[in-house]
C-alpha atoms as a PDB file:
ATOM      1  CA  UNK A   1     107.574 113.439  62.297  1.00  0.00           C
ATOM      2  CA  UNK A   2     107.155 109.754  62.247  1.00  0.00           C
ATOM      3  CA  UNK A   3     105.089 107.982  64.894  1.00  0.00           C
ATOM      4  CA  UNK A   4     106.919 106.734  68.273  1.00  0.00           C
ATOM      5  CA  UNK A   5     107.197 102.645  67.978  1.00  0.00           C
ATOM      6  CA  UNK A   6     105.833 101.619  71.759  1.00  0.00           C
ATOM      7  CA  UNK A   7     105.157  98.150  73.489  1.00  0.00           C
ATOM      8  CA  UNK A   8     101.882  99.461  75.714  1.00  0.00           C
ATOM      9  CA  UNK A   9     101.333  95.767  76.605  1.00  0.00           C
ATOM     10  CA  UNK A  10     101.687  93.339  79.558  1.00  0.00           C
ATOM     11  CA  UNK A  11     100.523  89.530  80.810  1.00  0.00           C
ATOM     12  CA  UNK A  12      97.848  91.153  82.439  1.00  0.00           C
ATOM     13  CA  UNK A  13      96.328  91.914  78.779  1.00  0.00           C
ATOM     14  CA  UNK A  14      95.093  88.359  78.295  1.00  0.00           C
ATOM     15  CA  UNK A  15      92.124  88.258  76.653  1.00  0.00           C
ATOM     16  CA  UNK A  16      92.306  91.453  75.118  1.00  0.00           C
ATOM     17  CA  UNK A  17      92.951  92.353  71.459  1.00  0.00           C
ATOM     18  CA  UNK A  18      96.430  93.508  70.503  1.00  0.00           C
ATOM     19  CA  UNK A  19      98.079  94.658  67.472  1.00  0.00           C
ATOM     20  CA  UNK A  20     101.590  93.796  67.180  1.00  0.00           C
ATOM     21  CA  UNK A  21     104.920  94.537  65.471  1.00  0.00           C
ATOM     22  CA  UNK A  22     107.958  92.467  65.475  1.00  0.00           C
ATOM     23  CA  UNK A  23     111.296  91.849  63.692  1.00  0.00           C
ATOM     24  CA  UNK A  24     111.689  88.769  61.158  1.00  0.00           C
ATOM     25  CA  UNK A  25     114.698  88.095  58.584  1.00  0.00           C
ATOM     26  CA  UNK A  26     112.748  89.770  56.029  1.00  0.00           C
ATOM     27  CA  UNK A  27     112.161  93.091  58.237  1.00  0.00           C
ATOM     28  CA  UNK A  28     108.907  93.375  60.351  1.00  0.00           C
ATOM     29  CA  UNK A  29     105.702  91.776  60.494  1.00  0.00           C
ATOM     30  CA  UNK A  30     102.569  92.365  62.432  1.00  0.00           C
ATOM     31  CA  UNK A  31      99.738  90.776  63.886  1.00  0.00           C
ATOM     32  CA  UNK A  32      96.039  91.753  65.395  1.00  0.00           C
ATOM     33  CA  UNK A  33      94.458  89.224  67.512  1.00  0.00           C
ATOM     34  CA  UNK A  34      93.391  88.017  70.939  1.00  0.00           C
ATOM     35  CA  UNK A  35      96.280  87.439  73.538  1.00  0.00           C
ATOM     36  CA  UNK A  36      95.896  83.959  74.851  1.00  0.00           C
ATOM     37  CA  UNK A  37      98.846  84.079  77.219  1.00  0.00           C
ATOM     38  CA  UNK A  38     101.963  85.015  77.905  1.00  0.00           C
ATOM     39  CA  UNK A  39     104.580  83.196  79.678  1.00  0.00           C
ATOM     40  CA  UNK A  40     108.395  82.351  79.424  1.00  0.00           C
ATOM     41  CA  UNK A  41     108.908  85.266  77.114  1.00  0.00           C
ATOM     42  CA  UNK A  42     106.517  84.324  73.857  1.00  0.00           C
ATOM     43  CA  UNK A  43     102.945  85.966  73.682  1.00  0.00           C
ATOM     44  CA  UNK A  44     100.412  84.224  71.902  1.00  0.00           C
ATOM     45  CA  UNK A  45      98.129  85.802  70.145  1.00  0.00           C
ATOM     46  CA  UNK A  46      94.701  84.201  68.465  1.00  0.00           C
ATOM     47  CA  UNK A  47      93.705  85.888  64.931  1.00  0.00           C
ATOM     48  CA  UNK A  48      90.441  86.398  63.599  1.00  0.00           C
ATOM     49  CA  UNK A  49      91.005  83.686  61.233  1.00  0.00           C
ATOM     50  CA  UNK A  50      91.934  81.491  64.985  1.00  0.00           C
ATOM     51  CA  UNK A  51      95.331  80.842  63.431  1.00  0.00           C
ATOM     52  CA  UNK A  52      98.091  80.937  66.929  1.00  0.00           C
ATOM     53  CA  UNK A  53     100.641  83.251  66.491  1.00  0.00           C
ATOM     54  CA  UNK A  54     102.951  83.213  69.149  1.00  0.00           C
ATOM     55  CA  UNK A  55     105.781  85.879  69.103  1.00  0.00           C
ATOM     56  CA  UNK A  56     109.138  85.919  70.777  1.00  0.00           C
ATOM     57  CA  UNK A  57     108.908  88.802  73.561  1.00  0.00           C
ATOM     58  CA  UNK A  58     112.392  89.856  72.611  1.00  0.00           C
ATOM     59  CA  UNK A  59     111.460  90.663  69.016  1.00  0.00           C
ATOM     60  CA  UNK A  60     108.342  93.096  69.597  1.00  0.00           C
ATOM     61  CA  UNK A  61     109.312  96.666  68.565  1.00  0.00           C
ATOM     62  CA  UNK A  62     105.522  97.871  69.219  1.00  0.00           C
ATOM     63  CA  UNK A  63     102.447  96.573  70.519  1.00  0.00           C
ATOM     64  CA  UNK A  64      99.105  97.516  72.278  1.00  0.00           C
ATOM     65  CA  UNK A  65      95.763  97.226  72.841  1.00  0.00           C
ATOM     66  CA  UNK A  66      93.251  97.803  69.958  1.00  0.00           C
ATOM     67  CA  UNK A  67      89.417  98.530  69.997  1.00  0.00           C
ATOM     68  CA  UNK A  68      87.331  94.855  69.683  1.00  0.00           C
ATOM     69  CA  UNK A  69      87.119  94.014  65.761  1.00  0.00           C
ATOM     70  CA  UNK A  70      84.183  95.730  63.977  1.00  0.00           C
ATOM     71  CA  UNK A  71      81.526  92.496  63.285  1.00  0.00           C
ATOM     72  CA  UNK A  72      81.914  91.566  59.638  1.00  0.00           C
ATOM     73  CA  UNK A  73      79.175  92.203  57.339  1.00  0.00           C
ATOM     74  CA  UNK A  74      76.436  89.852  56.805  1.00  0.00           C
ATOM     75  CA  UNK A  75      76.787  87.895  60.102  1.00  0.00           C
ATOM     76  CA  UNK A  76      75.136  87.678  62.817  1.00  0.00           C
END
């Protein structure tokens, strides 16, 4: 059975992590970061590396909240 494809998320998840999924020409891509905001239909979303993704609403097929990131060894 494969696993449901859900979009758990809302504006009111700013500032939380989120793992996304959306379509592209090439077929899907996904994204884990911080949502920075939300507004006029594109999320954006701050990765680890604090590159700005920002996603067209309309072209999520799944998305929700994720656990904080582990820390990364080595750092304090």
């Amino acid at each position: 059975m494969a696993g449901r494809l859900v979009i758990a998320v809302t504006p009111a998840d700013i500032g939380v992590r989120i793992t996304t999924r959306r379509r592209v020409p090439e077929g899907f891509r996904d994204a884990v970061g911080i949502l920075e905001s939300w507004s006029g239909g594109i999320l954006s979303l701050r990765k680890r590396d604090g590159t700005l993704v920002e996603i067209d609403e309309d072209s999520l097929v799944a998305a929700r909240v994720v656990p904080a990131a582990p820390p990364r060894p080595g750092r304090r």
